[in-house]
N, C-alpha and C. Protein backbone atom coordinates (compact mmCIF):
# COMPACT_ATOMS: atom_id res chain seq x y z
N UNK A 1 -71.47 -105.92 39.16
CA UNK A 1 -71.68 -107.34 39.11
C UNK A 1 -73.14 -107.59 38.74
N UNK A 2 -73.67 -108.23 37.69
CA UNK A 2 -74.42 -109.11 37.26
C UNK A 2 -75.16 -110.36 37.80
N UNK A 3 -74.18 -111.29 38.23
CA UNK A 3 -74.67 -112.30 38.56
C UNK A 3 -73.73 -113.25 39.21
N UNK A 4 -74.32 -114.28 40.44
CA UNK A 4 -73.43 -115.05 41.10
C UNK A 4 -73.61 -116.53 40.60
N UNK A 5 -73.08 -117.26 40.47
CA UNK A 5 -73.91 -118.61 40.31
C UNK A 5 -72.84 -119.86 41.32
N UNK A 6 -72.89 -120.55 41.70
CA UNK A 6 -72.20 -121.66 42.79
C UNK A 6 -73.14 -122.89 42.55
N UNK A 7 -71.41 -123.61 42.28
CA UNK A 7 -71.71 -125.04 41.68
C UNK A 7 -71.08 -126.07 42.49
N UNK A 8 -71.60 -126.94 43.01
CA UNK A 8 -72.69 -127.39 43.29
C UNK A 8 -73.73 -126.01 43.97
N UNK A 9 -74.54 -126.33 43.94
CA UNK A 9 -75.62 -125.24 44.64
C UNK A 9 -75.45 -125.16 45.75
N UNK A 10 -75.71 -124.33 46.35
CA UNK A 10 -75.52 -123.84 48.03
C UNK A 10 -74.29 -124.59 48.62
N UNK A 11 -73.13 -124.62 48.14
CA UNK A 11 -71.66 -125.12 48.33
C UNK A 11 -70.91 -123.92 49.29
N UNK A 12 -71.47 -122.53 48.43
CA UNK A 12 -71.04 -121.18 48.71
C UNK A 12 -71.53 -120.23 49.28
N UNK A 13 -71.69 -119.42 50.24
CA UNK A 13 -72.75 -118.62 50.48
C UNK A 13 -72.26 -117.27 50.46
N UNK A 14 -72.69 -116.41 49.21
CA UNK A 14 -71.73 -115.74 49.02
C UNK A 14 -73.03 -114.09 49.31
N UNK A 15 -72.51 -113.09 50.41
CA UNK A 15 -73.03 -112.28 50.37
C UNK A 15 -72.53 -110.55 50.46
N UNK A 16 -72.97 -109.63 50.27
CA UNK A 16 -72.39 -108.31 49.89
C UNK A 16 -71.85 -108.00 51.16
N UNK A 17 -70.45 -107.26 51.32
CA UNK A 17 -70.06 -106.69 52.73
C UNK A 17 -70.92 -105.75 53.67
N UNK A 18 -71.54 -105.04 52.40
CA UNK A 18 -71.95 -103.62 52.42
C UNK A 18 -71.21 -102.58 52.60
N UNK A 19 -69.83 -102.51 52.45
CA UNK A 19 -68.96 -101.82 52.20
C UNK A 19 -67.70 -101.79 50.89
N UNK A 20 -68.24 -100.21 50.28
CA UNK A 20 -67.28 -99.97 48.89
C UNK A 20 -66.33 -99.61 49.06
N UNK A 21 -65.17 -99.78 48.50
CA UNK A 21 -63.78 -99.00 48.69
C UNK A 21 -63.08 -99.05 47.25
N UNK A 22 -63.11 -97.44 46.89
CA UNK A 22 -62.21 -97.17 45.77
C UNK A 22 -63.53 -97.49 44.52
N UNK A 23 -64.68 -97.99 44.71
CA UNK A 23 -65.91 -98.23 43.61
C UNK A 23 -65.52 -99.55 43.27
N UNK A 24 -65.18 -100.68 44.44
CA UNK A 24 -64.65 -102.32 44.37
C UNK A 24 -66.05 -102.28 45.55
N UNK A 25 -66.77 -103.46 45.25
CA UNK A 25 -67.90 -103.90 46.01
C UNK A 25 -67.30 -105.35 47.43
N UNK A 26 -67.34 -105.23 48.57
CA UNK A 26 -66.79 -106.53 48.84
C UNK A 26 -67.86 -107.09 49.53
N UNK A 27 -67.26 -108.72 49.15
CA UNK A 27 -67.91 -109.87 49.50
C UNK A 27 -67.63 -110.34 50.42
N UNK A 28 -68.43 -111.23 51.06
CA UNK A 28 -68.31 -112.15 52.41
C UNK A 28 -68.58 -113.55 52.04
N UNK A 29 -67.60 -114.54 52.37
CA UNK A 29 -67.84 -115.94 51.75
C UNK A 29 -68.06 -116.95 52.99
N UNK A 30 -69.25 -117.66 52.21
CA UNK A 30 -68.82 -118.78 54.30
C UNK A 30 -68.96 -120.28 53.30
N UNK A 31 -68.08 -120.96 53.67
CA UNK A 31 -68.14 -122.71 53.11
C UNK A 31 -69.43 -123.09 53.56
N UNK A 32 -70.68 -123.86 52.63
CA UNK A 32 -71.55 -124.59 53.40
C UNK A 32 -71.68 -126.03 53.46
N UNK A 33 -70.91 -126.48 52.47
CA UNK A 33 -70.70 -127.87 52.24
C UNK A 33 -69.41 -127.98 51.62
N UNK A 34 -68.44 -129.25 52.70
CA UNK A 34 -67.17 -129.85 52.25
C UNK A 34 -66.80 -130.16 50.39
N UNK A 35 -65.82 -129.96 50.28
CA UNK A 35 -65.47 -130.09 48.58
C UNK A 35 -64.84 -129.00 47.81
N UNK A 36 -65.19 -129.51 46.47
CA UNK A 36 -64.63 -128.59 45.52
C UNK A 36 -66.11 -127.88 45.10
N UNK A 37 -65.97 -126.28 45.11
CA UNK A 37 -67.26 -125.39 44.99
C UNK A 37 -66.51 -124.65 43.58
N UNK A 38 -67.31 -124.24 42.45
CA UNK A 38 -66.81 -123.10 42.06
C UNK A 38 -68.00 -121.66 41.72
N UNK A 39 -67.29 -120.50 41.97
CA UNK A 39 -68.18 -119.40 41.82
C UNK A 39 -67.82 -118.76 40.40
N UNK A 40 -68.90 -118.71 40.01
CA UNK A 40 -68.76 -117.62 38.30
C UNK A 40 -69.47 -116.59 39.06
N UNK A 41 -68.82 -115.58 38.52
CA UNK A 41 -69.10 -114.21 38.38
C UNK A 41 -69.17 -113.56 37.10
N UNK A 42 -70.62 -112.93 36.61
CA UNK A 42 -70.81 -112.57 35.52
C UNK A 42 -71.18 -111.08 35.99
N UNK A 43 -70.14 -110.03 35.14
CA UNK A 43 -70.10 -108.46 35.72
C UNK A 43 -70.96 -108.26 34.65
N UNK A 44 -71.44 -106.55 35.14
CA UNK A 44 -72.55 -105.85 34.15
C UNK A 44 -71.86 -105.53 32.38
N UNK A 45 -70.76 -105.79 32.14
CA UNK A 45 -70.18 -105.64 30.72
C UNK A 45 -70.26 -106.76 30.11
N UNK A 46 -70.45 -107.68 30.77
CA UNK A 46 -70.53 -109.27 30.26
C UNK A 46 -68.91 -110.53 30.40
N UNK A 47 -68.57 -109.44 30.94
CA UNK A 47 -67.14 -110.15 31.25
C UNK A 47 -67.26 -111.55 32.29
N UNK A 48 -66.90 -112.70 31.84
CA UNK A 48 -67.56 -113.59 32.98
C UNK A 48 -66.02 -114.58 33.48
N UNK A 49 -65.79 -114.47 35.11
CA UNK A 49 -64.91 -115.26 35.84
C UNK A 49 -65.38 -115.98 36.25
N UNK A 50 -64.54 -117.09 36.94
CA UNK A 50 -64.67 -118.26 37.39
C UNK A 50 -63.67 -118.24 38.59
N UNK A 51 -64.53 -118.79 39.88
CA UNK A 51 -62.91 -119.02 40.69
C UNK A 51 -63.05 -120.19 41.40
N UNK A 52 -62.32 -120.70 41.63
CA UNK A 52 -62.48 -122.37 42.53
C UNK A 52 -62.02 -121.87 43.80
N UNK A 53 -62.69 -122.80 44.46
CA UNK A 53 -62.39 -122.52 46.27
C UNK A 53 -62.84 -124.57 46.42
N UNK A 54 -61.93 -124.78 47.39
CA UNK A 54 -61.82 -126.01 48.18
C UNK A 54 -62.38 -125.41 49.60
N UNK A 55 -63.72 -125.93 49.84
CA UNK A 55 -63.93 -125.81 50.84
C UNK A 55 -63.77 -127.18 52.32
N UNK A 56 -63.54 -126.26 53.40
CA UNK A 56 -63.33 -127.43 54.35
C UNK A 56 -63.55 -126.72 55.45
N UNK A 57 -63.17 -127.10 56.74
CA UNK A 57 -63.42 -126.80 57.97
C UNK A 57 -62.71 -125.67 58.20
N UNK A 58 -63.36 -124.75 59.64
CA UNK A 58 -62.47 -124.00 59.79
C UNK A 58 -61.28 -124.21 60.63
N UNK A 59 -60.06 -123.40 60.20
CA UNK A 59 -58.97 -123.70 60.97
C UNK A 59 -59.14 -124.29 62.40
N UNK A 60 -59.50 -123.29 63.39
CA UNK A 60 -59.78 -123.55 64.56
C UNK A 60 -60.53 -125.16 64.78
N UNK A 61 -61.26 -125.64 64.20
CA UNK A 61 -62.04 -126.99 64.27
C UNK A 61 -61.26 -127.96 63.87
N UNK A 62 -60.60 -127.72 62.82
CA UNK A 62 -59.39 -128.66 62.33
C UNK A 62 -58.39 -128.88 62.75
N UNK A 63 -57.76 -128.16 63.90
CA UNK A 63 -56.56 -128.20 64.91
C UNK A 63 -57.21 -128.97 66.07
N UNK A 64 -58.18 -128.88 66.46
CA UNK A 64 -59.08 -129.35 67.34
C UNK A 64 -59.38 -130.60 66.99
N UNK A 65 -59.60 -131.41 65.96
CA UNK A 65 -60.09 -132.66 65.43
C UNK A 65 -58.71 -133.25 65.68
N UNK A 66 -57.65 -132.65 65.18
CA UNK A 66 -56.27 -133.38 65.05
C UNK A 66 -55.63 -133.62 66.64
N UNK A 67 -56.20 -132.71 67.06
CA UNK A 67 -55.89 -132.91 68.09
C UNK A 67 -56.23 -133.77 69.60
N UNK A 68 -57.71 -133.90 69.00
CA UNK A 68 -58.23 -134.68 69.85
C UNK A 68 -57.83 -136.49 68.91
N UNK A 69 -57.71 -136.49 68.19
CA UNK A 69 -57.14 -138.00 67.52
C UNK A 69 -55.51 -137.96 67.96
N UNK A 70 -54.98 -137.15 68.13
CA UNK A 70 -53.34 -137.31 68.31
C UNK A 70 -53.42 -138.13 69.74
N UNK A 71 -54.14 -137.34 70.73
CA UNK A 71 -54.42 -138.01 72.46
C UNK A 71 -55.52 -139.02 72.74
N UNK A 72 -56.22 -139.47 71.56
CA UNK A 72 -57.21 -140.64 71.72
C UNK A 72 -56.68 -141.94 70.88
N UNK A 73 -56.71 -141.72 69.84
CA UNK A 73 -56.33 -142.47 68.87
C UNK A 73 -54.72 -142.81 68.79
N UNK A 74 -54.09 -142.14 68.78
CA UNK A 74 -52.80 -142.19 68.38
C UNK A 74 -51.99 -142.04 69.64
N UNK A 75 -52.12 -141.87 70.88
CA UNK A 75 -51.59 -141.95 71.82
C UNK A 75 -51.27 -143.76 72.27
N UNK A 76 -49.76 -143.94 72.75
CA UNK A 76 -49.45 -144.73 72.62
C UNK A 76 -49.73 -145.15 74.54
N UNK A 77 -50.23 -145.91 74.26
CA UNK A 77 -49.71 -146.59 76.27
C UNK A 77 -49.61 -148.33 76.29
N UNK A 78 -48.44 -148.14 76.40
CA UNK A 78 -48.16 -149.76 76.40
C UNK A 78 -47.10 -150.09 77.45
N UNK A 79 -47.58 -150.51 78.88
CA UNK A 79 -46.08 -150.19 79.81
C UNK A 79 -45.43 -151.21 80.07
N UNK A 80 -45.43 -152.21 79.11
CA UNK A 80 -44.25 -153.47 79.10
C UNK A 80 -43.39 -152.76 77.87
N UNK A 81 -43.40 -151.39 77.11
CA UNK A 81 -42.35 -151.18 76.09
C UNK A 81 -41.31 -151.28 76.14
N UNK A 82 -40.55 -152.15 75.86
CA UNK A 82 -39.03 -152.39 76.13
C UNK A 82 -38.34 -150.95 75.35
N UNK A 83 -38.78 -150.14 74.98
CA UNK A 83 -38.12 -148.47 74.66
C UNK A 83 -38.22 -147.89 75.51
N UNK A 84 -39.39 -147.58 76.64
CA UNK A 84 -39.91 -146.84 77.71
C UNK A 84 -40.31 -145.40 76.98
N UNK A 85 -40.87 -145.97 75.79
CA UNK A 85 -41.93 -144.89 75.17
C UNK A 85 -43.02 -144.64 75.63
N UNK A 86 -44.22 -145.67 76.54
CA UNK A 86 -44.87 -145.15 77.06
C UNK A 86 -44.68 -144.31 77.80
N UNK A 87 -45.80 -143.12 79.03
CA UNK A 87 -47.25 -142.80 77.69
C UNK A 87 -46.84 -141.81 76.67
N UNK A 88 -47.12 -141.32 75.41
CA UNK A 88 -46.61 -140.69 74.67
C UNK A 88 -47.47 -140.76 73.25
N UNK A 89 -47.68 -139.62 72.35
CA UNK A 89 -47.88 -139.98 71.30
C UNK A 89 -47.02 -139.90 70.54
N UNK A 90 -47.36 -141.09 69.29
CA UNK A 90 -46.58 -141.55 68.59
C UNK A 90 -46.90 -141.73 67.34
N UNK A 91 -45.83 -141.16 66.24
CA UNK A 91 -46.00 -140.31 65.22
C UNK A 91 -45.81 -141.85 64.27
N UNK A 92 -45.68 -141.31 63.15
CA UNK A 92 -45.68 -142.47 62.28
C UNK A 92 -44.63 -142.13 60.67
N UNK A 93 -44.12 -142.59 60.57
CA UNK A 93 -43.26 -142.28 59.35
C UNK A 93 -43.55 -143.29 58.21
N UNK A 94 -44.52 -142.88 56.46
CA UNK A 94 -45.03 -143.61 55.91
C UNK A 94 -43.97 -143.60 55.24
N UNK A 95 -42.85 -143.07 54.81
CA UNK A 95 -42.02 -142.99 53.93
C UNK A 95 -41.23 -144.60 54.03
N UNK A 96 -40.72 -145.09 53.28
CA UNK A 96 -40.21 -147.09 53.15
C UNK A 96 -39.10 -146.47 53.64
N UNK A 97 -38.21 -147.02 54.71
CA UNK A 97 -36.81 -146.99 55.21
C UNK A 97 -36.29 -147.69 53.45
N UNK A 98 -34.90 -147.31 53.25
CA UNK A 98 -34.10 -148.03 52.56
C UNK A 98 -33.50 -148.81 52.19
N UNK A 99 -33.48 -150.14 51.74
CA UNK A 99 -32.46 -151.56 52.33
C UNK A 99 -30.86 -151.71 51.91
């Protein structure tokens, strides 16, 4: 490998494993900023890739966000409900019923 380049700048933080396998070099990638990032890779023959990565949160933080809005936000408590849905969260269906 030649050269890294990441667009937007510092989107990607892309650094060597320090471990070879088979004469394949590996990388370690960490998201640094939300979006669309892309990395070119220009190897020592001149062969040059491109790869897109969508960066975003990590899993673990993102189950955690949803989750804390499902029991704050979206939790229903209303105890005159003539359903006797309270307390409960309550989901939402955007799809148009049919007439």
């Amino acid at each position: 490998m030649k050269k890294l380049d990441v667009e937007p700048a510092g989107a990607i933080e892309v650094s060597a494993s320090g471990s070879t396998e088979h004469g394949w070099q590996r990388y370690a990638l960490r998201g640094k900023q939300w979006g669309r990032a892309r990395l070119t890779i220009t190897y020592a023959d001149g062969l040059v890739e491109t790869v897109q990565y969508r960066v975003m949160k990590p899993e673990a933080e993102a189950v955690d966000d949803m989750g804390r809005f499902l029991f704050t936000k979206q939790w229903f408590d209303q105890k005159d409900d003539p359903f006797h849905r309270s307390p409960s969260v309550m989901s939402y269906d955007a799809k148009p019923t049919p007439s």
